[in-house]
Protein backbone atom coordinates (compact mmCIF):
# COMPACT_ATOMS: atom_id res chain seq x y z
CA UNK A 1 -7.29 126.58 -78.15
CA UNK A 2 -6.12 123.33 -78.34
CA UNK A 3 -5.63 120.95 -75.01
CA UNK A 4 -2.20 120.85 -75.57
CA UNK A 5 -2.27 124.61 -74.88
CA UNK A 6 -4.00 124.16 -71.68
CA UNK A 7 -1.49 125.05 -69.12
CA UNK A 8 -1.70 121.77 -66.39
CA UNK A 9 -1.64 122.91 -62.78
CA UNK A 10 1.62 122.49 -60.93
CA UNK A 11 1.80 120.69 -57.85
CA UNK A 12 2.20 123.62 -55.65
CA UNK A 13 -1.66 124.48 -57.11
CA UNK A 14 -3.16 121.13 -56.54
CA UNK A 15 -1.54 120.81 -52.88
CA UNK A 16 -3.21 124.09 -52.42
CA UNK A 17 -6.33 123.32 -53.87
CA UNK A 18 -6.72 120.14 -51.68
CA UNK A 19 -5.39 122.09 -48.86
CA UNK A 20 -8.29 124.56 -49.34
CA UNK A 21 -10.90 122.03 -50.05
CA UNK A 22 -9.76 120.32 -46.29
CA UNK A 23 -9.83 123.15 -43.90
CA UNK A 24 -12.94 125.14 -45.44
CA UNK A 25 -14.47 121.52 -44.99
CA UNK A 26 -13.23 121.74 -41.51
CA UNK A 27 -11.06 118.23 -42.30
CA UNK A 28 -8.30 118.70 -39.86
CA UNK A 29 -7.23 115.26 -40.61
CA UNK A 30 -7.38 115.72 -44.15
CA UNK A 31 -5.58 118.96 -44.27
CA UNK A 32 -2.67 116.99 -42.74
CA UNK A 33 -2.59 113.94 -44.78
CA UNK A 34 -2.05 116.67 -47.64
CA UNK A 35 0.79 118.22 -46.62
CA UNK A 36 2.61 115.10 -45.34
CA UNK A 37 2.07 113.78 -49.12
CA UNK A 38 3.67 116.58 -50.06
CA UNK A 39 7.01 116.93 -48.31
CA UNK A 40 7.07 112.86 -48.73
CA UNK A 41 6.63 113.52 -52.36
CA UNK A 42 9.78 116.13 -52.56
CA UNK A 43 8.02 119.20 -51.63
CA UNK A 44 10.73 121.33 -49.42
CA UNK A 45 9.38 122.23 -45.97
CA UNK A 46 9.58 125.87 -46.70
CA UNK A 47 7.66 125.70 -49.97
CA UNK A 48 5.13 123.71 -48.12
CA UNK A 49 4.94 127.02 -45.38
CA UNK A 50 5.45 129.31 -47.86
CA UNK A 51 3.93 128.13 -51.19
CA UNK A 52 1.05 125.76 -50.25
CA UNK A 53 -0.78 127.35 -46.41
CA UNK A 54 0.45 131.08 -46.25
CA UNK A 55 -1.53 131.56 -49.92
CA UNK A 56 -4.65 129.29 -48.81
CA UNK A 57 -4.83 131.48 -45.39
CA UNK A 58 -4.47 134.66 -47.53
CA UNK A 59 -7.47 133.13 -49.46
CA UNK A 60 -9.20 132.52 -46.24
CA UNK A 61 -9.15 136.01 -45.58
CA UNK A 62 -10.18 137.16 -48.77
CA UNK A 63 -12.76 135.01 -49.26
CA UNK A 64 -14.15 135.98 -45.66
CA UNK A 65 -14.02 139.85 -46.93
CA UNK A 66 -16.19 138.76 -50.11
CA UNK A 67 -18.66 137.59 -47.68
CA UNK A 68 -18.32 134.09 -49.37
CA UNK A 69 -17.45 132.18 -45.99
CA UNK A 70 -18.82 132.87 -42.38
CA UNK A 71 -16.31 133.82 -39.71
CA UNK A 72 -16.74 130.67 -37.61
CA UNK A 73 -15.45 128.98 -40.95
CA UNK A 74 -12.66 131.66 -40.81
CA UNK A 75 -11.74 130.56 -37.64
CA UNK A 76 -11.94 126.83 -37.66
CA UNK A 77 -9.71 127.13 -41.62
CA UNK A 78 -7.47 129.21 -39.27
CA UNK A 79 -6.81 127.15 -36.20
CA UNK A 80 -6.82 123.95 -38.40
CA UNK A 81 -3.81 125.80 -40.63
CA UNK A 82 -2.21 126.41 -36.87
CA UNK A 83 -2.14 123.16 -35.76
CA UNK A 84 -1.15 121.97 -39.24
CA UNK A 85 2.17 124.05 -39.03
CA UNK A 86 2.81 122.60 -35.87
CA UNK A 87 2.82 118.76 -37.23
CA UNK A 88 4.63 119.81 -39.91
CA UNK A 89 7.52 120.97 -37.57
CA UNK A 90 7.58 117.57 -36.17
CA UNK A 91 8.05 115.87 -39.58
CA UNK A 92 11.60 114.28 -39.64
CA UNK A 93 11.83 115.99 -43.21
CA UNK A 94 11.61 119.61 -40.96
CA UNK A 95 13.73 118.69 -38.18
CA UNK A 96 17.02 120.84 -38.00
CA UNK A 97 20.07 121.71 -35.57
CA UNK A 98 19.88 124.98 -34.25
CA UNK A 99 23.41 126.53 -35.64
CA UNK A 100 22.61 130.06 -36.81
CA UNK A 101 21.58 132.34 -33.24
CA UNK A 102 18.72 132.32 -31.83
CA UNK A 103 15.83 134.93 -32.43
CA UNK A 104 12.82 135.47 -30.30
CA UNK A 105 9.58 135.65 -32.74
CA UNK A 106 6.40 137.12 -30.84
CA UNK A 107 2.86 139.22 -31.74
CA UNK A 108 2.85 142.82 -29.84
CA UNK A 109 0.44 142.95 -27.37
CA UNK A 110 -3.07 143.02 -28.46
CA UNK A 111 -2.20 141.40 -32.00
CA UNK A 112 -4.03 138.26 -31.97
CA UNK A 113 -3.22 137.42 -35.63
CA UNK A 114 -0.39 134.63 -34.86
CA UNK A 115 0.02 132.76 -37.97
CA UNK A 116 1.93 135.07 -40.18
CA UNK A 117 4.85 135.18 -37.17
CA UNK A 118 4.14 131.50 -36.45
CA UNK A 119 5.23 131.28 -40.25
CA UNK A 120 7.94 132.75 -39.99
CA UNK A 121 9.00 131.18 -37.00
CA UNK A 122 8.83 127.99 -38.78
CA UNK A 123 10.78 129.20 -42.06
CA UNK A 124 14.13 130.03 -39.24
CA UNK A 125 13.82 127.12 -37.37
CA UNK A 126 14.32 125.12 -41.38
CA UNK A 127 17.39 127.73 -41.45
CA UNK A 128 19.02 126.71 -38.41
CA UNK A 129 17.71 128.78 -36.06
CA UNK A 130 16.89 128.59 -31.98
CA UNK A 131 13.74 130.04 -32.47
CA UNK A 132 11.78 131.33 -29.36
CA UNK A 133 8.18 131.46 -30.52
CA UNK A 134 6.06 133.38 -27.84
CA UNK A 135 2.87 133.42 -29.45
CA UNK A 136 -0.08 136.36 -29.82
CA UNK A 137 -0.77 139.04 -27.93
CA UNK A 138 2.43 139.60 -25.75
CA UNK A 139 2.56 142.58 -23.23
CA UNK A 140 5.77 144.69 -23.73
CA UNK A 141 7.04 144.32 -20.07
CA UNK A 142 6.83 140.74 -20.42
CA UNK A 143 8.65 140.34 -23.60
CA UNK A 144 11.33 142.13 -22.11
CA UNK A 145 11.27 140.21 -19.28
CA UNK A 146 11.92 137.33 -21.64
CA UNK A 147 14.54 139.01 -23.65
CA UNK A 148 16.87 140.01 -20.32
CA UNK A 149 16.64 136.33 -19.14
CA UNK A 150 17.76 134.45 -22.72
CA UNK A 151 19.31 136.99 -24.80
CA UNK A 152 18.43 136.70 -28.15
CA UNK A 153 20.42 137.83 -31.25
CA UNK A 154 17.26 139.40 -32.82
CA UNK A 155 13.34 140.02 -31.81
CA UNK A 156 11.32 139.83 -34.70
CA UNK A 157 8.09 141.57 -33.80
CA UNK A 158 4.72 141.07 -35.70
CA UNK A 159 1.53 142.87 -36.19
CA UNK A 160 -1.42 142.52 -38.51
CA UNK A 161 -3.46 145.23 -37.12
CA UNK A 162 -2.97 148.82 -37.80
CA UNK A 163 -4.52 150.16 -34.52
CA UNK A 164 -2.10 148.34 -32.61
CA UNK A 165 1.06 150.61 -34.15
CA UNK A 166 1.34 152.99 -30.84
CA UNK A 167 1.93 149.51 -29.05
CA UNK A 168 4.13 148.15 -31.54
CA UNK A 169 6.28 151.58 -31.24
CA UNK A 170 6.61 150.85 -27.49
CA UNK A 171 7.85 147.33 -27.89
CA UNK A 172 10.04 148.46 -30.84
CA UNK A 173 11.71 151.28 -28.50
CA UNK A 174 11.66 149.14 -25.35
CA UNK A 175 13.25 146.13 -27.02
CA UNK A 176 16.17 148.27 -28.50
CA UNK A 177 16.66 150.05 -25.07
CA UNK A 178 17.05 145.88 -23.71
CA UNK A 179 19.73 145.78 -26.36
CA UNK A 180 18.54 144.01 -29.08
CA UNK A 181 17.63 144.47 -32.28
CA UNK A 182 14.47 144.73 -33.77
CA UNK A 183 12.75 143.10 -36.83
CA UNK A 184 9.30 143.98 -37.67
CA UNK A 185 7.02 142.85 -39.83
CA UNK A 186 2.88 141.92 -41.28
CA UNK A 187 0.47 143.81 -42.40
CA UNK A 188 0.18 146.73 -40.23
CA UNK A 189 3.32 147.97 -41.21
CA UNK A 190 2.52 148.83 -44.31
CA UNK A 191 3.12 146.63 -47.66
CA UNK A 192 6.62 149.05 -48.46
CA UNK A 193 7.73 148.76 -44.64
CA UNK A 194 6.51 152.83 -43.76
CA UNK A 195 5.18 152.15 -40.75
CA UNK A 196 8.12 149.99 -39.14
CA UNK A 197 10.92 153.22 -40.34
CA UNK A 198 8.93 155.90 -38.65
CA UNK A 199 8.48 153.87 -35.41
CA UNK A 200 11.96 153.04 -35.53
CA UNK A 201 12.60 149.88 -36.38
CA UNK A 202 15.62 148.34 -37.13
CA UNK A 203 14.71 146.31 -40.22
CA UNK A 204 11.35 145.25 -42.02
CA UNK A 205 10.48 142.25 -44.06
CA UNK A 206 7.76 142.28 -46.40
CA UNK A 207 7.57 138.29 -45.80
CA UNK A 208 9.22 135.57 -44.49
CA UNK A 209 12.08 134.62 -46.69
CA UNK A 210 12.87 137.94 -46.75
CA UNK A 211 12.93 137.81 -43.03
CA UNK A 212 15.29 134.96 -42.91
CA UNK A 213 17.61 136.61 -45.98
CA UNK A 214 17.78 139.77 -43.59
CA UNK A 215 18.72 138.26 -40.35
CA UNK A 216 21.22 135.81 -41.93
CA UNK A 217 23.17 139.00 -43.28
CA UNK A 218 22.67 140.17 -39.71
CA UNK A 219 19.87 143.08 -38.51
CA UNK A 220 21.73 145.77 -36.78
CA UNK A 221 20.39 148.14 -33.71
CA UNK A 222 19.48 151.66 -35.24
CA UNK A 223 19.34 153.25 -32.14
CA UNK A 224 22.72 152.77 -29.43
CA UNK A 225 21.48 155.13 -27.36
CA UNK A 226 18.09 154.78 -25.17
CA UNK A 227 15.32 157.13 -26.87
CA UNK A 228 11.65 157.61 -26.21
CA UNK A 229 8.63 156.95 -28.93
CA UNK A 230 8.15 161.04 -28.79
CA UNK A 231 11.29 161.20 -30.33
CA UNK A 232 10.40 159.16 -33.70
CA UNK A 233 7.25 161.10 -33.86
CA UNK A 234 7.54 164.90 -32.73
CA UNK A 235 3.92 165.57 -34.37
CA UNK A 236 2.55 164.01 -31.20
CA UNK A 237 3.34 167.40 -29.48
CA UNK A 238 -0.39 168.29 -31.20
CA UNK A 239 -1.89 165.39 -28.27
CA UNK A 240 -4.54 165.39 -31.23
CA UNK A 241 -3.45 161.37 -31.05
CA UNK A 242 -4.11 161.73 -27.15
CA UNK A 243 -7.42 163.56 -26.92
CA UNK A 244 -8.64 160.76 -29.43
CA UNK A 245 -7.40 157.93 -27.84
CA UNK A 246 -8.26 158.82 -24.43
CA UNK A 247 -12.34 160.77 -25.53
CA UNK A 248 -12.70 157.14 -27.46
CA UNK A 249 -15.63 155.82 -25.80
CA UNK A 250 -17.19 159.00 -25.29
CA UNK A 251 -16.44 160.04 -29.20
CA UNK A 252 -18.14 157.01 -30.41
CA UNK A 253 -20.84 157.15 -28.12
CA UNK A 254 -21.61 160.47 -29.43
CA UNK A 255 -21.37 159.57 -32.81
CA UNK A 256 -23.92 156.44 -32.51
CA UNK A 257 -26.52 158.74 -30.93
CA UNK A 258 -25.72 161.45 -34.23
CA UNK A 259 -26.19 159.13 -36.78
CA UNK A 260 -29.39 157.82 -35.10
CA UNK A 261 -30.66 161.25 -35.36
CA UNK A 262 -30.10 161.35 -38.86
CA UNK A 263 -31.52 157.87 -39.47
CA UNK A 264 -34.69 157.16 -37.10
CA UNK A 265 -34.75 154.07 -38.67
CA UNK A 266 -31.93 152.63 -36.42
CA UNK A 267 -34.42 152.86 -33.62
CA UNK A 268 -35.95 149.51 -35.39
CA UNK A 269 -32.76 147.92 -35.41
CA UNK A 270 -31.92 144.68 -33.53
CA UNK A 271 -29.80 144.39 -30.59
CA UNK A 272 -27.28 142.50 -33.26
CA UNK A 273 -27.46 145.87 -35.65
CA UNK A 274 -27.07 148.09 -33.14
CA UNK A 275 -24.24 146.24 -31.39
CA UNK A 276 -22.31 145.64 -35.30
CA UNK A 277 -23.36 149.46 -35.48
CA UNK A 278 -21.51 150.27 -32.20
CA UNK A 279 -18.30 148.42 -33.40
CA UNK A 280 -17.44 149.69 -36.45
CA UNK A 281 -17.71 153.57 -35.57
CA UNK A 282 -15.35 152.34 -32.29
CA UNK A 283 -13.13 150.59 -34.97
CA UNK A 284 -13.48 154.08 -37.01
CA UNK A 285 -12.37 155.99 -34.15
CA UNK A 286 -9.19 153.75 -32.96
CA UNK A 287 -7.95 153.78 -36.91
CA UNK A 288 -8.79 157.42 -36.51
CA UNK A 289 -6.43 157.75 -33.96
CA UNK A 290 -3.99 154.82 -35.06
CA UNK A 291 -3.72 157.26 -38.26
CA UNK A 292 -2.97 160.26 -36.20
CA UNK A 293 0.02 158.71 -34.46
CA UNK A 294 1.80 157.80 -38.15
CA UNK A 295 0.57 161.36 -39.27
CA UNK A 296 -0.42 159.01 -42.31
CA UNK A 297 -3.86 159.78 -44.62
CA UNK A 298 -3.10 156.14 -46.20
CA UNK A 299 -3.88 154.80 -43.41
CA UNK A 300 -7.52 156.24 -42.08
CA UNK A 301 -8.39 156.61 -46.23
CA UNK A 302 -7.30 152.44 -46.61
CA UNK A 303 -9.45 151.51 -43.82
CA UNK A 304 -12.13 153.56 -44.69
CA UNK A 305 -12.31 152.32 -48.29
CA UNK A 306 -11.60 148.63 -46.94
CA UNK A 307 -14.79 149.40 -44.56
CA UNK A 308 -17.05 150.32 -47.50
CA UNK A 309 -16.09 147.37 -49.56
CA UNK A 310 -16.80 144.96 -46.37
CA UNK A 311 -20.36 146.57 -45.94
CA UNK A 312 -21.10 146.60 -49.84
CA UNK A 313 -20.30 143.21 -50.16
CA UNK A 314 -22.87 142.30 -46.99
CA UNK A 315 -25.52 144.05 -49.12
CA UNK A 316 -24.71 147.15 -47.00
CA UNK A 317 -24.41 151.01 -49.19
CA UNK A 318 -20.84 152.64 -48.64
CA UNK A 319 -22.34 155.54 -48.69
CA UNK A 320 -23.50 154.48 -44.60
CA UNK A 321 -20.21 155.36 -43.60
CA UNK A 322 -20.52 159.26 -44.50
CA UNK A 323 -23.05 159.89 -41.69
CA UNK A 324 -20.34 158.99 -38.58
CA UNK A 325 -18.10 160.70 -40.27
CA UNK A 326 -19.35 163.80 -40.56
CA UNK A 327 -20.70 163.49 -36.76
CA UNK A 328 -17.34 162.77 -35.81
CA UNK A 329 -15.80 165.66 -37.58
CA UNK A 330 -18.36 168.15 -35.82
CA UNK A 331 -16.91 166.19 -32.95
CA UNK A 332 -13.62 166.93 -33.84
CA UNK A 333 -14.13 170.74 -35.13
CA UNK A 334 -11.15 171.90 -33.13
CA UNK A 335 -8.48 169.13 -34.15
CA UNK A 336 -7.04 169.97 -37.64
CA UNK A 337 -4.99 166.77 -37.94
CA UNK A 338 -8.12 164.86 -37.31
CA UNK A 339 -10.34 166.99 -39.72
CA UNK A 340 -7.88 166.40 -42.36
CA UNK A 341 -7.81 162.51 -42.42
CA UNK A 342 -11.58 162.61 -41.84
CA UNK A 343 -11.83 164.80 -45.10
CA UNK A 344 -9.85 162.79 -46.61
CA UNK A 345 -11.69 159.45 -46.08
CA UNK A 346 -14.81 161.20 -46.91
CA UNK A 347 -13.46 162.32 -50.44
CA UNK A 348 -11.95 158.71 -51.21
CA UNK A 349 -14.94 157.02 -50.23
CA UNK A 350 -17.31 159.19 -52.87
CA UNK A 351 -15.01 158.51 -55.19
CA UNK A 352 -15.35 155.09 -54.68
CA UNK A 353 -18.70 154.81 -54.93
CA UNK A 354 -18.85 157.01 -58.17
């Protein structure tokens, strides 16, 4: 191949790559001076959000996954990516009049990943939105709270984390019974928006220009009447989701002291391994029961699978998973639900590892 035929890196690559190079360095100031070269150079705000920092956090997270970057580097690429987004907002190329509506963006309540909604936040304000950006982890009666005192045209709800569904339900229902519409999206909600129609929401985006397009052709309230979460989900009637939830600590303690039986060799272990052992059979159990709320296999199998490609690539067999789950399906002998997505994760995972 010639050099002719090499195909030259556009300038939404090399922003990235500098980007990258900056925060992984921990270069705060650097990471900056990037992205103000940018928009200075022609670069549209929103391709800057969207095109240049949402990929290079995605990366952040992948490349923490692969086990190729600590997670104190994950953290400090993270917050420097924050506070990067937040000069950028300030740039005179970014500053708009609010003429759309105005939209309250916030993170349910225990959903401390803020920088997807803080994207998005960013990408209405550039469209002319009031935005109201509340931030992570924001309890339900407190967001309502918010919504009864400034009345905003639309909520638009995030959350990253699975396990934190049963809480996004609440807010969903709660919101809509305060009379205003709901938009949900991130990860947890599935990448084809599953999660956010069975708990009732009133419209999903699978990013943030899609968010925007949505709300500027206006997001309507499903529900006109007041409902309860029950009523989305009438498989809850089992209280398999319940008995899970609330026999949590005592299920995982259990399962810790199985698997030791079946390995002696944890009795060696460090405080460290114990403690790493300790969280991920709790973080099992709550995607155990997160699953069991959705009625959803995909769910408990993903995790699972996710799990034993985190642990392989820390040097760590996938096959260490099988032990807690069998302990917790003696556990769980007389919940069928349960013993289905356990069975389930048990059969993926083999088949991973063959």
């Amino acid at each position: 191949m010639s050099g002719s035929d090499t195909e030259a890196p556009t300038d939404d690559a090399l922003t990235r790559e500098r980007l990258w190079g900056a925060v992984l360095d921990g270069d705060e100031y650097a990471a900056g001076a990037t992205i103000f070269a940018a928009v200075e150079a022609g670069m549209p705000p929103e391709d800057v959000l969207l095109e240049v920092i949402a990929p290079v956090q995605r990366r952040i997270g992948t490349e923490w996954a692969a086990n190729r970057i600590s997670v104190a580097q994950e953290h400090s690429a993270t917050a420097i990516n924050d506070r990067v987004i937040a000069a950028l907002a300030h740039h005179p190329a970014a500053r708009r009049d609010a003429t759309v509506g105005r939209v309250t963006v916030a993170c349910v309540d225990g959903e401390w990943h803020a920088l997807p909604a803080r994207l998005l936040a960013e990408v209405l304000r550039l469209r002319g939105w009031q935005v109201d950006f509340l931030g992570a982890q924001v309890p339900t009666p407190h967001l309502i709270g918010y919504l009864h005192q400034h009345v905003p045209d639309v909520v638009a709800l995030s959350c990253s984390i699975p396990t934190r569904l049963p809480t996004a339900h609440a807010a969903i229902t709660a919101c809509q019974a305060a009379g205003v519409a709901v938009l949900a999206g991130g990860a947890a909600f599935g990448p084809d928006g599953r999660y956010a129609r069975l708990l009732g929401a009133d419209a999903w985006a699978p990013d943030a220009r899609s968010a925007a397009e949505l709300m500027s052709a206006g997001v309507q309230r499903r529900h006109t009447t007041i409902h309860q979460p029950v009523d989305d989900l009438p498989h809850l009637a089992d209280q398999e989701y319940t008995y899970v939830r609330t026999a949590a600590p005592q299920l995982v303690e259990a399962t810790v002291l199985g698997v030791a039986k079946r390995h002696p060799a944890m009795a060696s272990y460090s405080e460290s391994q114990r403690q790493n052992t300790i969280e991920d059979i709790a973080h099992i159990v709550d995607f155990l029961g997160a699953a069991l709320y959705t009625d959803d296999d995909d769910l408990f199998v993903g995790f699972i699978v996710w799990t034993g490609e985190i642990l392989s690539a820390r040097g760590v067999p996938a096959a260490s998973l099988h032990p807690a789950l069998d302990v917790l399906d003696t556990q769980l002998r007389d919940y069928p639900r349960s013993r289905r997505l356990l069975q389930s994760a048990r059969t993926a995972l083999t088949e991973r590892i063959a």
